[in-house]
N, C-alpha and C. Protein backbone atom coordinates (compact mmCIF):
# COMPACT_ATOMS: atom_id res chain seq x y z
N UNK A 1 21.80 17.21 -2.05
CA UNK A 1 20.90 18.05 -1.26
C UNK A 1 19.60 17.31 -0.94
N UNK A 2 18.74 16.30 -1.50
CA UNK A 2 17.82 15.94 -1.64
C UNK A 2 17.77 14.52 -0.37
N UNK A 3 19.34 14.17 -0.48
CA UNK A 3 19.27 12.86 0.54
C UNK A 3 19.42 13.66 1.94
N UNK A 4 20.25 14.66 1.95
CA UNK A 4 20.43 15.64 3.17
C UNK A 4 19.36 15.88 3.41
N UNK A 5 18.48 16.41 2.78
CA UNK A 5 16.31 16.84 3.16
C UNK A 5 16.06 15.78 3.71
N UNK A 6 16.01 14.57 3.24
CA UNK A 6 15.28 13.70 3.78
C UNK A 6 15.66 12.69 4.95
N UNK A 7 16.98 13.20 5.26
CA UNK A 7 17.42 12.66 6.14
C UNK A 7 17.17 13.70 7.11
N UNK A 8 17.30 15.08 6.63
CA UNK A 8 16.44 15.99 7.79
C UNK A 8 15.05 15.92 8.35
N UNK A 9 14.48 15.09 7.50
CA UNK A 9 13.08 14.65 8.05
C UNK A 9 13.03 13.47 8.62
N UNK A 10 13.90 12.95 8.88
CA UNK A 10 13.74 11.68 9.45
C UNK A 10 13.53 10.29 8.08
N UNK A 11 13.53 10.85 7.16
CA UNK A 11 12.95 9.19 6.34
C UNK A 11 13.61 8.86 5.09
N UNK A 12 13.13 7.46 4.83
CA UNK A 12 14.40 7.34 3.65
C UNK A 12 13.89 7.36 2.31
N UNK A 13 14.67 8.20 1.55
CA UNK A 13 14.29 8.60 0.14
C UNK A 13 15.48 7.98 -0.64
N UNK A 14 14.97 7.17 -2.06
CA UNK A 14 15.74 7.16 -2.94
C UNK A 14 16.34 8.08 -3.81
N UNK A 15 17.03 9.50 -3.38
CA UNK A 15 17.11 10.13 -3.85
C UNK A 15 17.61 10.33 -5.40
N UNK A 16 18.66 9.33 -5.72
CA UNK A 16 18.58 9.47 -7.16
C UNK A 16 17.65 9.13 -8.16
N UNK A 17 16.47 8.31 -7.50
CA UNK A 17 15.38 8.29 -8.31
C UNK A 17 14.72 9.44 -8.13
N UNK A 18 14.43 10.15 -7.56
CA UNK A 18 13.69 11.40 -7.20
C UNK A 18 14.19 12.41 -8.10
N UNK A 19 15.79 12.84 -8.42
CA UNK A 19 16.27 13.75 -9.28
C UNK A 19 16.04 12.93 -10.55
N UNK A 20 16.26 11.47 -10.62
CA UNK A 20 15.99 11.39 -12.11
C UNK A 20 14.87 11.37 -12.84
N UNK A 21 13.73 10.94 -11.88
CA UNK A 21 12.37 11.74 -12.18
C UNK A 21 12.40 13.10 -12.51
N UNK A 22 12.84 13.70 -12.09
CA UNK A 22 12.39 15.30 -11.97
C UNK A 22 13.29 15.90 -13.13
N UNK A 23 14.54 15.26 -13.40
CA UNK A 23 15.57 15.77 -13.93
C UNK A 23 14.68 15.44 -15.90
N UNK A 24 14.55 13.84 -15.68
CA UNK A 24 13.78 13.60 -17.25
C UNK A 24 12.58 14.63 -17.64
N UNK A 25 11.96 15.35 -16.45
CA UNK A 25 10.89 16.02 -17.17
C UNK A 25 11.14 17.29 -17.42
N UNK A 26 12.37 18.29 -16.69
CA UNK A 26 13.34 19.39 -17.26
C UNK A 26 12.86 20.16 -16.05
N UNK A 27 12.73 19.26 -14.88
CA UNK A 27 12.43 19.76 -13.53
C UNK A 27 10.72 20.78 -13.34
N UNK A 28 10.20 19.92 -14.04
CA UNK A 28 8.39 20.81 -14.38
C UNK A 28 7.75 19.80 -13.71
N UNK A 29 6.71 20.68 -13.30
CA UNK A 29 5.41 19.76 -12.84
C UNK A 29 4.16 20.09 -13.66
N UNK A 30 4.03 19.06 -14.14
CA UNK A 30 3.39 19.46 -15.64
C UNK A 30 2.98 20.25 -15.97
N UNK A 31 3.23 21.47 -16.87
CA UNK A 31 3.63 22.14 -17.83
C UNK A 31 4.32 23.47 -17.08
N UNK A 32 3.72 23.66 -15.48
CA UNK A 32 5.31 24.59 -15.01
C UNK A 32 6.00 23.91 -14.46
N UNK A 33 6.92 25.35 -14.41
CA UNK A 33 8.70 24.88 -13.63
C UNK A 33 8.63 24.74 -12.22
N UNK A 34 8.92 23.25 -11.53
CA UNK A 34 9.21 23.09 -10.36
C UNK A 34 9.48 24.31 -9.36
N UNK A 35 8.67 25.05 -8.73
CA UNK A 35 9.00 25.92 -7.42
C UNK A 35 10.08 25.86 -6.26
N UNK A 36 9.35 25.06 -5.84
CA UNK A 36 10.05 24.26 -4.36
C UNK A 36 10.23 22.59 -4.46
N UNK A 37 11.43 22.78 -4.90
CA UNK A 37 12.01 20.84 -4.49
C UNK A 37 11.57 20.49 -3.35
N UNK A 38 11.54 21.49 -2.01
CA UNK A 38 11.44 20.70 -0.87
C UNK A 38 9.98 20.01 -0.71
N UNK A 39 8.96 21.15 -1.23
CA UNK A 39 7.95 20.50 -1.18
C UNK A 39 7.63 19.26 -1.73
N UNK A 40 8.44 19.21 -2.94
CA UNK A 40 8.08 17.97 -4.16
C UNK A 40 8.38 16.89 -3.43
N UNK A 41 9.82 16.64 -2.71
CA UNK A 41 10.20 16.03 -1.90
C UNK A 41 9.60 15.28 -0.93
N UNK A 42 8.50 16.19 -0.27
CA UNK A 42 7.76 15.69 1.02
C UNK A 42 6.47 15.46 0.28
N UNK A 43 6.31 15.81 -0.75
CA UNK A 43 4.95 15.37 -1.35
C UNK A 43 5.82 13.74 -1.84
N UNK A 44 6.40 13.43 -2.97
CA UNK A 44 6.94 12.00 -2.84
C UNK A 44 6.90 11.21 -1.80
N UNK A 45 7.22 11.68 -0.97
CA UNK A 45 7.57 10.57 0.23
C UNK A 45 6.38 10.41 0.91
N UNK A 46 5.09 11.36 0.67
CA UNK A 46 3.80 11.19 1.31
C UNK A 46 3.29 10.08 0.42
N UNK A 47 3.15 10.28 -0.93
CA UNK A 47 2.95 9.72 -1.96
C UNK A 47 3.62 8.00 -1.78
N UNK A 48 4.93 7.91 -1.85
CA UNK A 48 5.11 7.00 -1.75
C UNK A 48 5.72 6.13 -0.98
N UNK A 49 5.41 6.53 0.69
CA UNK A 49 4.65 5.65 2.05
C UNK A 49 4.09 4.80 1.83
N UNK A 50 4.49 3.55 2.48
CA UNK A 50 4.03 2.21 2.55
C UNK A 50 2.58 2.70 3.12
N UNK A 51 1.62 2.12 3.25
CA UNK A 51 0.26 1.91 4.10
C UNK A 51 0.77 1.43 5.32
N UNK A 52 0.22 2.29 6.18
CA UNK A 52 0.40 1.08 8.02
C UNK A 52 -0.58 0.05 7.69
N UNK A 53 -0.16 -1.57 7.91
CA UNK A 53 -0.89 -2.35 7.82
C UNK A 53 -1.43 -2.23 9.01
N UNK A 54 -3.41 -2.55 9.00
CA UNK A 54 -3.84 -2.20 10.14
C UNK A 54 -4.49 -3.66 10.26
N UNK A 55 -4.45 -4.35 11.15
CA UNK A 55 -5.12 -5.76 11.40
C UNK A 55 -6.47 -5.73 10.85
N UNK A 56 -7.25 -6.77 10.10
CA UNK A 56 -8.88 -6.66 10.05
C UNK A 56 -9.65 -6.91 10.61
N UNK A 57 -10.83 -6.10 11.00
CA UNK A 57 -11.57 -6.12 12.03
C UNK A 57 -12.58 -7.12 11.47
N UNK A 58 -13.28 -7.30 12.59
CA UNK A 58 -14.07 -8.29 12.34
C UNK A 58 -15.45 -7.69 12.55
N UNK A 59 -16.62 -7.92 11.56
CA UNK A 59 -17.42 -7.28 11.31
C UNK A 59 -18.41 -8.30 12.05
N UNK A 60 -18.90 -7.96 12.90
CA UNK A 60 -20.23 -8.19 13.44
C UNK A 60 -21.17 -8.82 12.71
N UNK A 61 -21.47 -9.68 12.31
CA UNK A 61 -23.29 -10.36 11.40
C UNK A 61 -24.68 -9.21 12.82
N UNK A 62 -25.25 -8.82 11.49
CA UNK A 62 -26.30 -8.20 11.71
C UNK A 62 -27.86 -9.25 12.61
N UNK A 63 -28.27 -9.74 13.72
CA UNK A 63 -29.26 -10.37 14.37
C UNK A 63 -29.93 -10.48 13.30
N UNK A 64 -29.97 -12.10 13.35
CA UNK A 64 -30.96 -12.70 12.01
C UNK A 64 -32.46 -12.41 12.81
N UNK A 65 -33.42 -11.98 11.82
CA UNK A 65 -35.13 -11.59 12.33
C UNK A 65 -35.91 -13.48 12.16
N UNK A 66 -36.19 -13.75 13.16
CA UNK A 66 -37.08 -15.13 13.21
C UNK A 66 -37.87 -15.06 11.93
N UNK A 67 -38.76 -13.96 11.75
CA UNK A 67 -39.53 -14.24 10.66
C UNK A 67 -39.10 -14.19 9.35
N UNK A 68 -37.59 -14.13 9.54
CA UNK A 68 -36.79 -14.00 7.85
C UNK A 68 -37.23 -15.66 7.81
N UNK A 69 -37.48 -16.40 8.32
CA UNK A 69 -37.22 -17.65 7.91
C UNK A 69 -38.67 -18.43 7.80
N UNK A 70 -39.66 -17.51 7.60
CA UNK A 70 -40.91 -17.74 7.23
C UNK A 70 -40.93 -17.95 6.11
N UNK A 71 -41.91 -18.93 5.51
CA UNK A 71 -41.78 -18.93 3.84
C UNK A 71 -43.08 -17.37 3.45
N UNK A 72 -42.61 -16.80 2.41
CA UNK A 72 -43.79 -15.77 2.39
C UNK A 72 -45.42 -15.97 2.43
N UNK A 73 -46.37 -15.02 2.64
CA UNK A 73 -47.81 -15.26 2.46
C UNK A 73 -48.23 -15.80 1.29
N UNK A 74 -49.64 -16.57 1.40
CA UNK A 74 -50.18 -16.52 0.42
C UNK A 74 -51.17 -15.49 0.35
N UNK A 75 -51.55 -15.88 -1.14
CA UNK A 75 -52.37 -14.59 -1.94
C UNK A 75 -53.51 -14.27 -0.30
N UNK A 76 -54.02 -15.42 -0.41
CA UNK A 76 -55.73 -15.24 0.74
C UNK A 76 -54.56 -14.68 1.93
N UNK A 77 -53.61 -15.35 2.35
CA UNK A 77 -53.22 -14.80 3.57
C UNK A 77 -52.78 -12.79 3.85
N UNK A 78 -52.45 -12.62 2.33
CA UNK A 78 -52.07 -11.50 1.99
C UNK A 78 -53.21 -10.52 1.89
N UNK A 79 -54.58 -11.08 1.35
CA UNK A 79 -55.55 -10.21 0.76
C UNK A 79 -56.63 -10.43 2.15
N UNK A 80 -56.17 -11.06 3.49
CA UNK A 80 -56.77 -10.70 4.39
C UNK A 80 -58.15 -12.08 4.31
N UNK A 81 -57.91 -13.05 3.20
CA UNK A 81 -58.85 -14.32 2.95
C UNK A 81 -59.85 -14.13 2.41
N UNK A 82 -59.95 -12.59 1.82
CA UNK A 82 -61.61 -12.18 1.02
C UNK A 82 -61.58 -13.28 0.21
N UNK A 83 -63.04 -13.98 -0.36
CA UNK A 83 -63.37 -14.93 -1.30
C UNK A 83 -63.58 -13.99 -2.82
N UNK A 84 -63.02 -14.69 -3.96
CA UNK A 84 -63.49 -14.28 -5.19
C UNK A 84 -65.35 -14.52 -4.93
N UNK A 85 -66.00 -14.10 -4.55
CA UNK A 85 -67.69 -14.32 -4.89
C UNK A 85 -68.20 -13.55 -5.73
């Protein structure tokens, strides 16, 4: 019944791994009793869908600022050149 589902959905399920999962835990989803196989079913196969590999984009560098490449102020240049007097 389980390869019949998923062949009703279009996709391919290992179905005897799917019952023998379900079958070793006494058909519970942890600590209740399995409801709906069908759902469990389409939750698996959501679950374990490859990823669409999606090409990597290429990230833009952020416009370097001219004055990043200033060495920083000094103290007088900073404090506006007041003299210690």
């Amino acid at each position: 019944e389980v390869a019949a589902y998923a062949a009703e959905l279009g996709r391919a399920l290992d179905a005897g791994r799917f019952v023998d999962f379900y079958a070793s835990k006494g058909w519970r989803v942890g600590r209740s009793p399995m409801r709906d196989w069908c759902a469990a079913v389409r939750n698996w196969l959501r679950d374990n869908a490859s990823p669409v590999a999606t090409p990597p984009q290429k990230i833009a560098a952020a416009p370097r600022d001219p004055l990043d490449a200033l060495p920083p102020p000094t103290a007088a240049e900073r404090w506006g050149g007041l003299d210690n007097a």
